[in-house]
PDB file of N, CA and C in Angstrom:
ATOM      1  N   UNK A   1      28.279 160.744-100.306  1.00  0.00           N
ATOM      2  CA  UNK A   1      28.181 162.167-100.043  1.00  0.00           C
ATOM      3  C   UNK A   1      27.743 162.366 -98.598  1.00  0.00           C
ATOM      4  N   UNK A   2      28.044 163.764 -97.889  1.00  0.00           N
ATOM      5  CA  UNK A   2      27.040 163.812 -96.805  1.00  0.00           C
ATOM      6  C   UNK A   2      26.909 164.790 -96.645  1.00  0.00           C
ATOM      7  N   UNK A   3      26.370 165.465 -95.581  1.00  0.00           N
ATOM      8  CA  UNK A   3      25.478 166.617 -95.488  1.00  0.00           C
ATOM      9  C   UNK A   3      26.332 167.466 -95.575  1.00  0.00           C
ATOM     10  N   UNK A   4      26.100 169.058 -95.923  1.00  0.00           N
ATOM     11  CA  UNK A   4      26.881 170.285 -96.391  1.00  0.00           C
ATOM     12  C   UNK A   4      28.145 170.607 -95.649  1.00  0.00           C
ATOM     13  N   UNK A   5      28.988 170.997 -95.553  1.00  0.00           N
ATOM     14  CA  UNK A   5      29.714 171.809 -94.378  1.00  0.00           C
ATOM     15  C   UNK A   5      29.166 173.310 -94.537  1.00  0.00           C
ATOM     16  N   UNK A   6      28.641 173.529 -92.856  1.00  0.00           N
ATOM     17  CA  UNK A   6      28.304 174.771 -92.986  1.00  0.00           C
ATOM     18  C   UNK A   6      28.981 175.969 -91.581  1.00  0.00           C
ATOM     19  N   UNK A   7      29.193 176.479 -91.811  1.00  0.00           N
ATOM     20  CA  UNK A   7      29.731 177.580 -90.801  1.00  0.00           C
ATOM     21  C   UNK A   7      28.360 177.953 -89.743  1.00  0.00           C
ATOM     22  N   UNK A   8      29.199 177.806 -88.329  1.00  0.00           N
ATOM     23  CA  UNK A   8      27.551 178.227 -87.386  1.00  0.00           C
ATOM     24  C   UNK A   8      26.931 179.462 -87.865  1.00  0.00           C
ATOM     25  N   UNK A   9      25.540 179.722 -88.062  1.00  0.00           N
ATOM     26  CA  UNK A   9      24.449 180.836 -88.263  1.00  0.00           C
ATOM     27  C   UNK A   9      23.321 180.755 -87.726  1.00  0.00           C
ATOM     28  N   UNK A  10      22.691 181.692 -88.260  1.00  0.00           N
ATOM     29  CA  UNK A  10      21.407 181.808 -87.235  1.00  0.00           C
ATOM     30  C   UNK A  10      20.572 181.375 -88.268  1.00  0.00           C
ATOM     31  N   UNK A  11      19.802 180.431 -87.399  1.00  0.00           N
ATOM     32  CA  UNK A  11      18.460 179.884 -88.772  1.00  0.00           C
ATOM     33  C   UNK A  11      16.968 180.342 -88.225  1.00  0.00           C
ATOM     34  N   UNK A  12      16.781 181.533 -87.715  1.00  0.00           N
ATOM     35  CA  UNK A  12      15.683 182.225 -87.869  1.00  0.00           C
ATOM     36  C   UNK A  12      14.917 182.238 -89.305  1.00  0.00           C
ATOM     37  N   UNK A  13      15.577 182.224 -90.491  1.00  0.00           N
ATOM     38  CA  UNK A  13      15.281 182.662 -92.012  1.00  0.00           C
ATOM     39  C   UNK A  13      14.685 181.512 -92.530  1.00  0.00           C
ATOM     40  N   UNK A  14      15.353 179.880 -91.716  1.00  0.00           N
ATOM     41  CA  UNK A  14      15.267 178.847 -92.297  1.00  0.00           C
ATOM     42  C   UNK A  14      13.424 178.256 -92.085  1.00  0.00           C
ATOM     43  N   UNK A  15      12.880 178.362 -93.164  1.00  0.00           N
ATOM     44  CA  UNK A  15      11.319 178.421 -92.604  1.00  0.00           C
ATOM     45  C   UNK A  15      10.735 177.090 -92.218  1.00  0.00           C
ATOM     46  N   UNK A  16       9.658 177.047 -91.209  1.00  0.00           N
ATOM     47  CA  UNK A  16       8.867 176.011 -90.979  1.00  0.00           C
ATOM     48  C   UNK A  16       8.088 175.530 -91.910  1.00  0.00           C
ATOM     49  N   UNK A  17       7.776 173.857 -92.022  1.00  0.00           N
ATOM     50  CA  UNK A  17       7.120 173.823 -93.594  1.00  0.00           C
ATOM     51  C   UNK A  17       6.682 172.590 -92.716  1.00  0.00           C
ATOM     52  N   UNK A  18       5.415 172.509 -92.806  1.00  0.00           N
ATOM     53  CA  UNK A  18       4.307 171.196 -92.362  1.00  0.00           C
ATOM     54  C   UNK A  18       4.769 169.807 -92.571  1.00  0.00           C
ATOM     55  N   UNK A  19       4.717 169.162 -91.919  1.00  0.00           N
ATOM     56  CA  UNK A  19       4.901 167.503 -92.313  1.00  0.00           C
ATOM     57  C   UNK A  19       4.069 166.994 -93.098  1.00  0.00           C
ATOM     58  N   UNK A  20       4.212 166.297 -93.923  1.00  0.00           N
ATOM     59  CA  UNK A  20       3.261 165.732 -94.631  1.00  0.00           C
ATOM     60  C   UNK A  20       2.160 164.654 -93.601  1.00  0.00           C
ATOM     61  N   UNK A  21       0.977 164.470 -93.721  1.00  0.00           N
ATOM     62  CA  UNK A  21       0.033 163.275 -93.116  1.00  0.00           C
ATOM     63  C   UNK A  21       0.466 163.692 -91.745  1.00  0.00           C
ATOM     64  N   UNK A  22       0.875 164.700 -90.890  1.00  0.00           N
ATOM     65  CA  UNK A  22       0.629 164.791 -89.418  1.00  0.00           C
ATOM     66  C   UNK A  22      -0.034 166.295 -89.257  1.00  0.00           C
ATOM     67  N   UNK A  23      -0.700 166.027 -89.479  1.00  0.00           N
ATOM     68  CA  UNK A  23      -1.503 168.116 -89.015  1.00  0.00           C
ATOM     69  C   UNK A  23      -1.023 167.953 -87.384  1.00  0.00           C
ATOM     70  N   UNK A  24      -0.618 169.786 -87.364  1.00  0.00           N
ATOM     71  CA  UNK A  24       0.060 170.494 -86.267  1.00  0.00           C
ATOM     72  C   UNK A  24       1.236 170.228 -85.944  1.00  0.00           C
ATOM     73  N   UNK A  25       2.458 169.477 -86.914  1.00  0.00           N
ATOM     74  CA  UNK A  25       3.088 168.730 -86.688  1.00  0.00           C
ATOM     75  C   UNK A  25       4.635 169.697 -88.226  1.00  0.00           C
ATOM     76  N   UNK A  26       5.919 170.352 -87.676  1.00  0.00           N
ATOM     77  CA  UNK A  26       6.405 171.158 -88.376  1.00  0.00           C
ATOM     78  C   UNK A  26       7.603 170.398 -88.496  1.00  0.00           C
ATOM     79  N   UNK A  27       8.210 170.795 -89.178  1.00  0.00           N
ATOM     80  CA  UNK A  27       9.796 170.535 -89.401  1.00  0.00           C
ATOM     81  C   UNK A  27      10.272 171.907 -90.005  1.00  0.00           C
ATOM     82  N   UNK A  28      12.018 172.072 -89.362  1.00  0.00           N
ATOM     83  CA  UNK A  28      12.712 172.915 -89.848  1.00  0.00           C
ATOM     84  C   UNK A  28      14.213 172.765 -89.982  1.00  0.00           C
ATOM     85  N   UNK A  29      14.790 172.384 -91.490  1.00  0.00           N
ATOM     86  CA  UNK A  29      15.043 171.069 -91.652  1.00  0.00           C
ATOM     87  C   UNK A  29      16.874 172.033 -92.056  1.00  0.00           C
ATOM     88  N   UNK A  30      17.783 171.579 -90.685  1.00  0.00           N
ATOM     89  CA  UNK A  30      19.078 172.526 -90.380  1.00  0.00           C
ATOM     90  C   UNK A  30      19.800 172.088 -91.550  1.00  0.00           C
ATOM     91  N   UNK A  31      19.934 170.927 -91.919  1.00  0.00           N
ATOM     92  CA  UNK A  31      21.109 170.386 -92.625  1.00  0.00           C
ATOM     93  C   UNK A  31      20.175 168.874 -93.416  1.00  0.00           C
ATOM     94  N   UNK A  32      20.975 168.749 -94.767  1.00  0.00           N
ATOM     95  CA  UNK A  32      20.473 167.242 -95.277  1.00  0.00           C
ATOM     96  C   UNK A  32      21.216 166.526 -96.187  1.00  0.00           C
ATOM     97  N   UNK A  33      21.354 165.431 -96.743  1.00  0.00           N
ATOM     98  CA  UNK A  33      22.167 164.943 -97.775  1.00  0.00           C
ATOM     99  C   UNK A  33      21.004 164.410 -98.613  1.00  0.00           C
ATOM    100  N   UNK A  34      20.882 164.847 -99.517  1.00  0.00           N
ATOM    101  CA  UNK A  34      19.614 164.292-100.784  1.00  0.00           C
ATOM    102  C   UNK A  34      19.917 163.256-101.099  1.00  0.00           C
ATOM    103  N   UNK A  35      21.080 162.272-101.014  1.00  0.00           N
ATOM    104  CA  UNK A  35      21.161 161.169-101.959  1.00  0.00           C
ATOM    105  C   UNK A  35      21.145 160.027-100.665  1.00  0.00           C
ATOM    106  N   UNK A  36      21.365 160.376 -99.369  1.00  0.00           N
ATOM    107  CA  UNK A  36      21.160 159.744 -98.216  1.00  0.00           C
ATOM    108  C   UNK A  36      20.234 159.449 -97.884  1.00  0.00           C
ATOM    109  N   UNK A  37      19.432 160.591 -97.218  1.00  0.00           N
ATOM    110  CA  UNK A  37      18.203 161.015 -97.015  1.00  0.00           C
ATOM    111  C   UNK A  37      18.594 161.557 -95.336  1.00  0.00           C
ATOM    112  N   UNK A  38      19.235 161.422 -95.024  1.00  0.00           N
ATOM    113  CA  UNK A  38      20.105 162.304 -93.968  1.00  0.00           C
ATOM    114  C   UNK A  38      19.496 163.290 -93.793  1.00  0.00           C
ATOM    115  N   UNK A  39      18.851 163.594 -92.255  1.00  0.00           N
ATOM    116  CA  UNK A  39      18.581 165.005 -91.934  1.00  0.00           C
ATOM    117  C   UNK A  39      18.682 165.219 -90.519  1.00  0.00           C
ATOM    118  N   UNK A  40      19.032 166.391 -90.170  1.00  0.00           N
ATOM    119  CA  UNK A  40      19.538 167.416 -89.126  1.00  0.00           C
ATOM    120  C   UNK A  40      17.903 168.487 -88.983  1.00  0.00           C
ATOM    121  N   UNK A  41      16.997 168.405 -88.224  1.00  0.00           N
ATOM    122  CA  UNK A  41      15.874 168.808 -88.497  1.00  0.00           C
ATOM    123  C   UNK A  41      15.516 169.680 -86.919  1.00  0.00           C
ATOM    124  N   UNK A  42      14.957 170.436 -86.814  1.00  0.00           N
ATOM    125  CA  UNK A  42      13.756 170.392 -85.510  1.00  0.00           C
ATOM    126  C   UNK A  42      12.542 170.642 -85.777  1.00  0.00           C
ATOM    127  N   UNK A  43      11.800 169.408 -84.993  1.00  0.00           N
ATOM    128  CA  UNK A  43      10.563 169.317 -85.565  1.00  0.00           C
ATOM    129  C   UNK A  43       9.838 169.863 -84.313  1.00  0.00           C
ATOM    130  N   UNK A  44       8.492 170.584 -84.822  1.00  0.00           N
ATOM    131  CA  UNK A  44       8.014 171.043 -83.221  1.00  0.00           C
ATOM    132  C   UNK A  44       6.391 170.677 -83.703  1.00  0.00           C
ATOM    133  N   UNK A  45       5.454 170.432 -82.260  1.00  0.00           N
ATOM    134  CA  UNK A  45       4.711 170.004 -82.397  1.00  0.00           C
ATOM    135  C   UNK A  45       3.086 170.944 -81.876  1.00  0.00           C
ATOM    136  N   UNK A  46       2.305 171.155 -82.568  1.00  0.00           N
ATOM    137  CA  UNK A  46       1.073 172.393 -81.905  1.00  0.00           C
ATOM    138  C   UNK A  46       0.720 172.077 -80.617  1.00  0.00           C
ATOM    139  N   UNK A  47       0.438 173.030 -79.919  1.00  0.00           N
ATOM    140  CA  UNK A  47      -0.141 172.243 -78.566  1.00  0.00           C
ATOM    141  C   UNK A  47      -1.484 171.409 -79.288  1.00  0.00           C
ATOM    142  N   UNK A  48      -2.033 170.408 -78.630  1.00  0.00           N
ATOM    143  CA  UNK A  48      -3.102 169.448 -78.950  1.00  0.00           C
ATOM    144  C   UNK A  48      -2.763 168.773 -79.859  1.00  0.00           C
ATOM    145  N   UNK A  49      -2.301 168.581 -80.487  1.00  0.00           N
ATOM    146  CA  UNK A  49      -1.649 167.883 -81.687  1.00  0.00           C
ATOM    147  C   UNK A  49      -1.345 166.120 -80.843  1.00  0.00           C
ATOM    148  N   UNK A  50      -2.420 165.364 -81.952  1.00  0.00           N
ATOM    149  CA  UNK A  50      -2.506 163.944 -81.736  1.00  0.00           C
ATOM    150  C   UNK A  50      -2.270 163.240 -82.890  1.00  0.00           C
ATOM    151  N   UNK A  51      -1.521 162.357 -82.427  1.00  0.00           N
ATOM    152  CA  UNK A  51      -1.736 161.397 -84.003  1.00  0.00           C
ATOM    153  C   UNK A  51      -1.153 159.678 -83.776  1.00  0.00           C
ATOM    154  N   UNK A  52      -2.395 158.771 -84.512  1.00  0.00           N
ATOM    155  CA  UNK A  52      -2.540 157.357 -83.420  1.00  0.00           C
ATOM    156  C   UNK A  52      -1.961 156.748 -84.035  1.00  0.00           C
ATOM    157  N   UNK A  53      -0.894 156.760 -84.995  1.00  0.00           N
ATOM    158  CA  UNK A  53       0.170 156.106 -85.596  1.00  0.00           C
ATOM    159  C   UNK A  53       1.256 155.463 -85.031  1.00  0.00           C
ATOM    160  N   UNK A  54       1.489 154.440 -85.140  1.00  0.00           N
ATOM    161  CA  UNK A  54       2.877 153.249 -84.171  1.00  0.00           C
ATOM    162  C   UNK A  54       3.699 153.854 -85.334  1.00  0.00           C
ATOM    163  N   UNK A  55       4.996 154.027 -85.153  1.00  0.00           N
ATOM    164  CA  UNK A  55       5.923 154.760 -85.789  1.00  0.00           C
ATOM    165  C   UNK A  55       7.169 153.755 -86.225  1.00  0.00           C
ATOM    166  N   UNK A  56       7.587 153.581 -87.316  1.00  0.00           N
ATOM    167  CA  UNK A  56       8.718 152.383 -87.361  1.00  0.00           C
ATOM    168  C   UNK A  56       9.455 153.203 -88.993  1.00  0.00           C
ATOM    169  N   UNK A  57      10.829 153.013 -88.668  1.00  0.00           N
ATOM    170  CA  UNK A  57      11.662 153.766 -89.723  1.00  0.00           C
ATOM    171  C   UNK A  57      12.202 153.032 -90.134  1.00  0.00           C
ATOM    172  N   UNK A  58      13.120 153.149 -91.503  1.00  0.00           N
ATOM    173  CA  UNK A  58      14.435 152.089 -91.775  1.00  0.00           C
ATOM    174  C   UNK A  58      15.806 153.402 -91.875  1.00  0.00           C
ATOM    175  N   UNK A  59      15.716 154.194 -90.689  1.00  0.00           N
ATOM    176  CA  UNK A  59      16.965 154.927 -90.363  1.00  0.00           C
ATOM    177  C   UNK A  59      17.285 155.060 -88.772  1.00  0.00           C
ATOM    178  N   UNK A  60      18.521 155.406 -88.324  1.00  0.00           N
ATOM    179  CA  UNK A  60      18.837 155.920 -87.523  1.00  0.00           C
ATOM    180  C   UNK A  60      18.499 157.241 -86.705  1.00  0.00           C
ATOM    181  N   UNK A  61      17.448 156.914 -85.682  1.00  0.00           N
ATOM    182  CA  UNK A  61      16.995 158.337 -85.429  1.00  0.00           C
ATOM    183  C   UNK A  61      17.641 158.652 -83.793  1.00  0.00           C
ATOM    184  N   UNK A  62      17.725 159.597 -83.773  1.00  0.00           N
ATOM    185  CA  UNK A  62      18.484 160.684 -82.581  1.00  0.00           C
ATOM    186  C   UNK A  62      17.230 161.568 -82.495  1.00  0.00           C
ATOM    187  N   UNK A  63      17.047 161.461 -81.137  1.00  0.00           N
ATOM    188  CA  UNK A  63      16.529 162.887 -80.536  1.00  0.00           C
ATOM    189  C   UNK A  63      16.411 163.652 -79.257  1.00  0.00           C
ATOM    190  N   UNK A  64      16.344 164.641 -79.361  1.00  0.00           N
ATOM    191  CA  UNK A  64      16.613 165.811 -77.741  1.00  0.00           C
ATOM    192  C   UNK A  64      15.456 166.485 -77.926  1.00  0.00           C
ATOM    193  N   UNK A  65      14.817 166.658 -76.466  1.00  0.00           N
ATOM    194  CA  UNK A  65      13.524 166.951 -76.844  1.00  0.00           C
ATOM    195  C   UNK A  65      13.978 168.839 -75.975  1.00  0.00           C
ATOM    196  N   UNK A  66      13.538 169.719 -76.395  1.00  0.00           N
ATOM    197  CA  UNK A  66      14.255 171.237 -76.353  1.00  0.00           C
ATOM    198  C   UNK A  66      13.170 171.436 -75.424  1.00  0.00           C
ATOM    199  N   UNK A  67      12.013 171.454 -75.859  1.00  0.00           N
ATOM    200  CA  UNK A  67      10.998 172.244 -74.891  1.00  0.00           C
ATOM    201  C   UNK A  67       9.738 171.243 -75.034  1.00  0.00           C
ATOM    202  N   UNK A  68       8.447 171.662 -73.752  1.00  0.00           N
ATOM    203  CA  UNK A  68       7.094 171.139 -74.232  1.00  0.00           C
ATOM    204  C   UNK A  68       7.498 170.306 -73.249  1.00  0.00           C
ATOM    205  N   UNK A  69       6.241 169.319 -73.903  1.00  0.00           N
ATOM    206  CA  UNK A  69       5.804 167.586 -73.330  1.00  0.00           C
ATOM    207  C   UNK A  69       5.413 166.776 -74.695  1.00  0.00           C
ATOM    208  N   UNK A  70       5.656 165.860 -74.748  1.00  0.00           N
ATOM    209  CA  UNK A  70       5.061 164.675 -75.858  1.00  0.00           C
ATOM    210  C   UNK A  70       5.089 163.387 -75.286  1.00  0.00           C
ATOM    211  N   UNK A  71       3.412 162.526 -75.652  1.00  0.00           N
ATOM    212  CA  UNK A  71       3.519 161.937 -74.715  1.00  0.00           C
ATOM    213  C   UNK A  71       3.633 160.647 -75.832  1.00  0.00           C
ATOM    214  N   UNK A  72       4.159 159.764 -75.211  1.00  0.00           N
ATOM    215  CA  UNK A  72       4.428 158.191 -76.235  1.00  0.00           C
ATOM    216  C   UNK A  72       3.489 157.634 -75.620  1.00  0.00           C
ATOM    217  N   UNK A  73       2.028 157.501 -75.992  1.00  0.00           N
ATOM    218  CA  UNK A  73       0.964 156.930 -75.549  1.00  0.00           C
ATOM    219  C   UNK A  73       0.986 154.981 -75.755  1.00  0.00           C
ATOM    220  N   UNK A  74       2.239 154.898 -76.645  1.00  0.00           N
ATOM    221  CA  UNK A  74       2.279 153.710 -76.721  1.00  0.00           C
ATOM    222  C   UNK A  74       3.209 152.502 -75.543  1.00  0.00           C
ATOM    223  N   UNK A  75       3.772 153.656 -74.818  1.00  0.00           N
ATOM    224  CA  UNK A  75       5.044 153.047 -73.696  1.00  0.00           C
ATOM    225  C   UNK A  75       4.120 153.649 -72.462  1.00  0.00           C
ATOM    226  N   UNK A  76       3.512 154.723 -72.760  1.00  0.00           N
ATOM    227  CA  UNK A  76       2.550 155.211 -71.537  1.00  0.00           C
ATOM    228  C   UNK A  76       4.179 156.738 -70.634  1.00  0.00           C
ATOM    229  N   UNK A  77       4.998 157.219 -71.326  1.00  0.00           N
ATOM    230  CA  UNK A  77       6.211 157.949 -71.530  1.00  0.00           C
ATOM    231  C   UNK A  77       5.666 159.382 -71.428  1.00  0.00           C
ATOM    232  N   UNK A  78       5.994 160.330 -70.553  1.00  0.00           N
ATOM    233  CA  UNK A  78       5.924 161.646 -71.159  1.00  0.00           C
ATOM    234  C   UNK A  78       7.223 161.829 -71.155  1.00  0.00           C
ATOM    235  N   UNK A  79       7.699 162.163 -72.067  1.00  0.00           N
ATOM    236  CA  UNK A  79       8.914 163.034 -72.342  1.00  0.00           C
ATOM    237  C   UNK A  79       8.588 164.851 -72.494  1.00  0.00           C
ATOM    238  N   UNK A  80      10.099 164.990 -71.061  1.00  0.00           N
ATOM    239  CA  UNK A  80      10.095 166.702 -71.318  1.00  0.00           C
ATOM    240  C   UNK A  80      11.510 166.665 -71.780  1.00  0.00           C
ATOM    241  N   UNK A  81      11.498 168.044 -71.915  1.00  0.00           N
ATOM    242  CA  UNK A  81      13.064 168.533 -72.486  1.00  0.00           C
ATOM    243  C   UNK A  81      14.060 168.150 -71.174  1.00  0.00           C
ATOM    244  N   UNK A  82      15.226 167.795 -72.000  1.00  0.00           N
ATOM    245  CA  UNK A  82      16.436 167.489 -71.672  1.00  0.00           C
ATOM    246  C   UNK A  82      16.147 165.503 -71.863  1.00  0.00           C
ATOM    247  N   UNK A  83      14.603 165.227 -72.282  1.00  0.00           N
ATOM    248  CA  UNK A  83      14.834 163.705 -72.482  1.00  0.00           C
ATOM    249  C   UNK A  83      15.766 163.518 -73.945  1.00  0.00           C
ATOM    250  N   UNK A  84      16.673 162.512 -74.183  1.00  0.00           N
ATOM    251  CA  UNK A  84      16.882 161.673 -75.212  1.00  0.00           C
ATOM    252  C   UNK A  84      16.681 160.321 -75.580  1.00  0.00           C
ATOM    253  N   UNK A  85      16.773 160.284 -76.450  1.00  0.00           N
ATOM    254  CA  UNK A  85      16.690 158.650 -77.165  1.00  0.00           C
ATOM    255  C   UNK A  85      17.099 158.667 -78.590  1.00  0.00           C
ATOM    256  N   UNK A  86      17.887 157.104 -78.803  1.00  0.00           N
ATOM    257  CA  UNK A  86      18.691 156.613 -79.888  1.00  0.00           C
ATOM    258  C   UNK A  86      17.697 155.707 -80.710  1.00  0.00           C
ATOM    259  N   UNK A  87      17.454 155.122 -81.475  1.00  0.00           N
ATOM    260  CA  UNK A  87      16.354 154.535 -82.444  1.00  0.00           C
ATOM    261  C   UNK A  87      17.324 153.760 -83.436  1.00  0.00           C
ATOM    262  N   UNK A  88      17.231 152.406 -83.333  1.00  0.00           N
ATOM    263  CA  UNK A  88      17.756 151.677 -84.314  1.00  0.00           C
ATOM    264  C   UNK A  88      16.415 151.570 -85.761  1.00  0.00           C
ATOM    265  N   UNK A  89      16.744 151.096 -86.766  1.00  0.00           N
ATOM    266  CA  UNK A  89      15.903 151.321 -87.802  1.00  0.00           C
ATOM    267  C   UNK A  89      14.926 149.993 -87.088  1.00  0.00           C
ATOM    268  N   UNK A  90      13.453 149.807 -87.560  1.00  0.00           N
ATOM    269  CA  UNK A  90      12.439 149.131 -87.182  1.00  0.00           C
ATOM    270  C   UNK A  90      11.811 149.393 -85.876  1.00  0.00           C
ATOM    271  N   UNK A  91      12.392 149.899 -84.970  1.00  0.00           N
ATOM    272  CA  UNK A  91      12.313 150.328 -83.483  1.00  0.00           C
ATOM    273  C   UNK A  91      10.834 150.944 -83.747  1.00  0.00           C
ATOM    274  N   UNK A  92       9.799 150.532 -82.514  1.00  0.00           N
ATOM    275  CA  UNK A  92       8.487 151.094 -83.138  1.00  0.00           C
ATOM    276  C   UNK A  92       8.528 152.178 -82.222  1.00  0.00           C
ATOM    277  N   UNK A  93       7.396 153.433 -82.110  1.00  0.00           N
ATOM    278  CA  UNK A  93       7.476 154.254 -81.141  1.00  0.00           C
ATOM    279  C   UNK A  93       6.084 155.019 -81.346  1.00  0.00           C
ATOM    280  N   UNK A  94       5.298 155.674 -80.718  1.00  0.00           N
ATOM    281  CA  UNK A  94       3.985 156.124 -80.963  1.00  0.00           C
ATOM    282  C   UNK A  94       3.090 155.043 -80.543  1.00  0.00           C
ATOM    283  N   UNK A  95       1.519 155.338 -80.494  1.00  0.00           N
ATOM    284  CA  UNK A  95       1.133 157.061 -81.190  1.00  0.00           C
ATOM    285  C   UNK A  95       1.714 158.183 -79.948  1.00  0.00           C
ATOM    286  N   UNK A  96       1.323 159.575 -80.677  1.00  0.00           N
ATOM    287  CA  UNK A  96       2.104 160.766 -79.923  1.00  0.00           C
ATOM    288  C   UNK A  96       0.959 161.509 -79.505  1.00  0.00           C
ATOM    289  N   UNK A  97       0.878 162.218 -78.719  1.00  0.00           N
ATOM    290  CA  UNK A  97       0.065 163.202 -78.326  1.00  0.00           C
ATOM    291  C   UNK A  97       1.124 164.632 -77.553  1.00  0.00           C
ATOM    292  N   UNK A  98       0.978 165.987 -77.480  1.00  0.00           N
ATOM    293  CA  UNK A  98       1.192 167.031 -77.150  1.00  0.00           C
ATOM    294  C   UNK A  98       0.373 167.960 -76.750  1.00  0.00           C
ATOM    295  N   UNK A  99       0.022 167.680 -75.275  1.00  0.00           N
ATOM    296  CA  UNK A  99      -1.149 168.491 -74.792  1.00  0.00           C
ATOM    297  C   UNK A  99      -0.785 170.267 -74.870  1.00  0.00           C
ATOM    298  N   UNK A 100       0.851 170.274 -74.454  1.00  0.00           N
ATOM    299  CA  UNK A 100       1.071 172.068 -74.535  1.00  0.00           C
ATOM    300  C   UNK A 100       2.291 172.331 -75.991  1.00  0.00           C
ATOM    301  N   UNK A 101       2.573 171.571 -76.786  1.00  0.00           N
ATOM    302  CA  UNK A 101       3.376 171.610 -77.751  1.00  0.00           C
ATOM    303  C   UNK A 101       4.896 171.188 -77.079  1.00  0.00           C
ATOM    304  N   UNK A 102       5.731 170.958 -78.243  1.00  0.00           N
ATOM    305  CA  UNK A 102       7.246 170.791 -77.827  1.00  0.00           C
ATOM    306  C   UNK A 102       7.735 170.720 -79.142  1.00  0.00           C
ATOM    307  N   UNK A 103       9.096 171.100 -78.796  1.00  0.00           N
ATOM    308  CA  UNK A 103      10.056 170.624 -79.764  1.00  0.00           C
ATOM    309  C   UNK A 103      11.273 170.023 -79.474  1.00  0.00           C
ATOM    310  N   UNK A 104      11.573 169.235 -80.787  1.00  0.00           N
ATOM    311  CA  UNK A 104      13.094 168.238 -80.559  1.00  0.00           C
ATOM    312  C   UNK A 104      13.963 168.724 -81.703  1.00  0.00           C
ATOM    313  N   UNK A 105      14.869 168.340 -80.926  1.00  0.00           N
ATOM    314  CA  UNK A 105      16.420 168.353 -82.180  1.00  0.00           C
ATOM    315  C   UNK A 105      16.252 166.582 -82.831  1.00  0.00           C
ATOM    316  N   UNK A 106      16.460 166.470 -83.642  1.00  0.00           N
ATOM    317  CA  UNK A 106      16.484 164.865 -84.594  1.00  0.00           C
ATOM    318  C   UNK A 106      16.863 165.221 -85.727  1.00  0.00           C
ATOM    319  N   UNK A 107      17.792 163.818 -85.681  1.00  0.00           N
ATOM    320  CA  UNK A 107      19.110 163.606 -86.587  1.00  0.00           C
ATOM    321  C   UNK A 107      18.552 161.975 -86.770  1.00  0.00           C
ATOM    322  N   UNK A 108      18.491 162.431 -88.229  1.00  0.00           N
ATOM    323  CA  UNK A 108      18.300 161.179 -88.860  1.00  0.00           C
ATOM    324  C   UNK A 108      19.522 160.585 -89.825  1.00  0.00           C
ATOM    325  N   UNK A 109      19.795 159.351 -89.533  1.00  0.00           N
ATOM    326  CA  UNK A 109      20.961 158.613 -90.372  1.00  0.00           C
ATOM    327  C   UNK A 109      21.140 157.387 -91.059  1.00  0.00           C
ATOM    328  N   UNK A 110      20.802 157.272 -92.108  1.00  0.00           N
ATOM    329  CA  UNK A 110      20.777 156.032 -93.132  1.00  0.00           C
ATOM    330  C   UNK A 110      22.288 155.061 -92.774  1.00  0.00           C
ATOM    331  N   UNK A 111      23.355 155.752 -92.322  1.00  0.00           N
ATOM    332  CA  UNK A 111      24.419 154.945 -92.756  1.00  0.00           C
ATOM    333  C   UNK A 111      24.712 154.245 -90.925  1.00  0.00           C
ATOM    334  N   UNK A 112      25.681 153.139 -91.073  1.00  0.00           N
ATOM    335  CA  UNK A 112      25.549 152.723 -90.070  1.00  0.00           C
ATOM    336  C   UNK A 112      26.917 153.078 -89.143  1.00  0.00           C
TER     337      UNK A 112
END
């Protein structure tokens, strides 16, 4: 299966809902495939918002960072908007910090 076909709209309606285990830390989640685990998301982050976690997935992650700063305290990295990066699964990344907030576009992908 994969994620919906959907006609372009406006996702003002589509609501922000907390991450689990990251306080100040949102997702707003565009598109998904439930049996994948596939998601089309933007996640945005509070200003001050820290968290000392090394980060390692078993998916394909994509991301564009839209606005803000986030800093990869673990590469010593600030990323502003217009940065990207591709993420093979195990790829470590973190911890994060966001001294004025930001947000990214990320696309997550199980399949190869």
């Amino acid at each position: 299966m994969a994620k919906k076909e959907q006609e372009i709209h406006e996702t003002e309606n589509i609501p922000w809902k907390a991450v689990e285990r990251y306080p100040g830390v949102y997702e707003k989640v565009l598109n998904e495939d439930p049996e994948t685990g596939s998601v089309t998301r933007l996640l945005r982050f509070d200003p001050g918002t820290v968290f000392n976690e090394v980060l390692r997935h078993d998916f394909y992650e994509e991301i564009y960072v839209l606005s803000g700063t986030l800093i990869d305290m673990g590469k010593n990295l600030t990323l502003k908007a217009g940065y990207y990066g591709y993420r093979h699964p195990g790829m470590e990344h973190g911890p994060y910090s966001s001294p004025d907030g930001m947000m990214t576009l990320e696309i997550r992908n199980y399949e190869k």
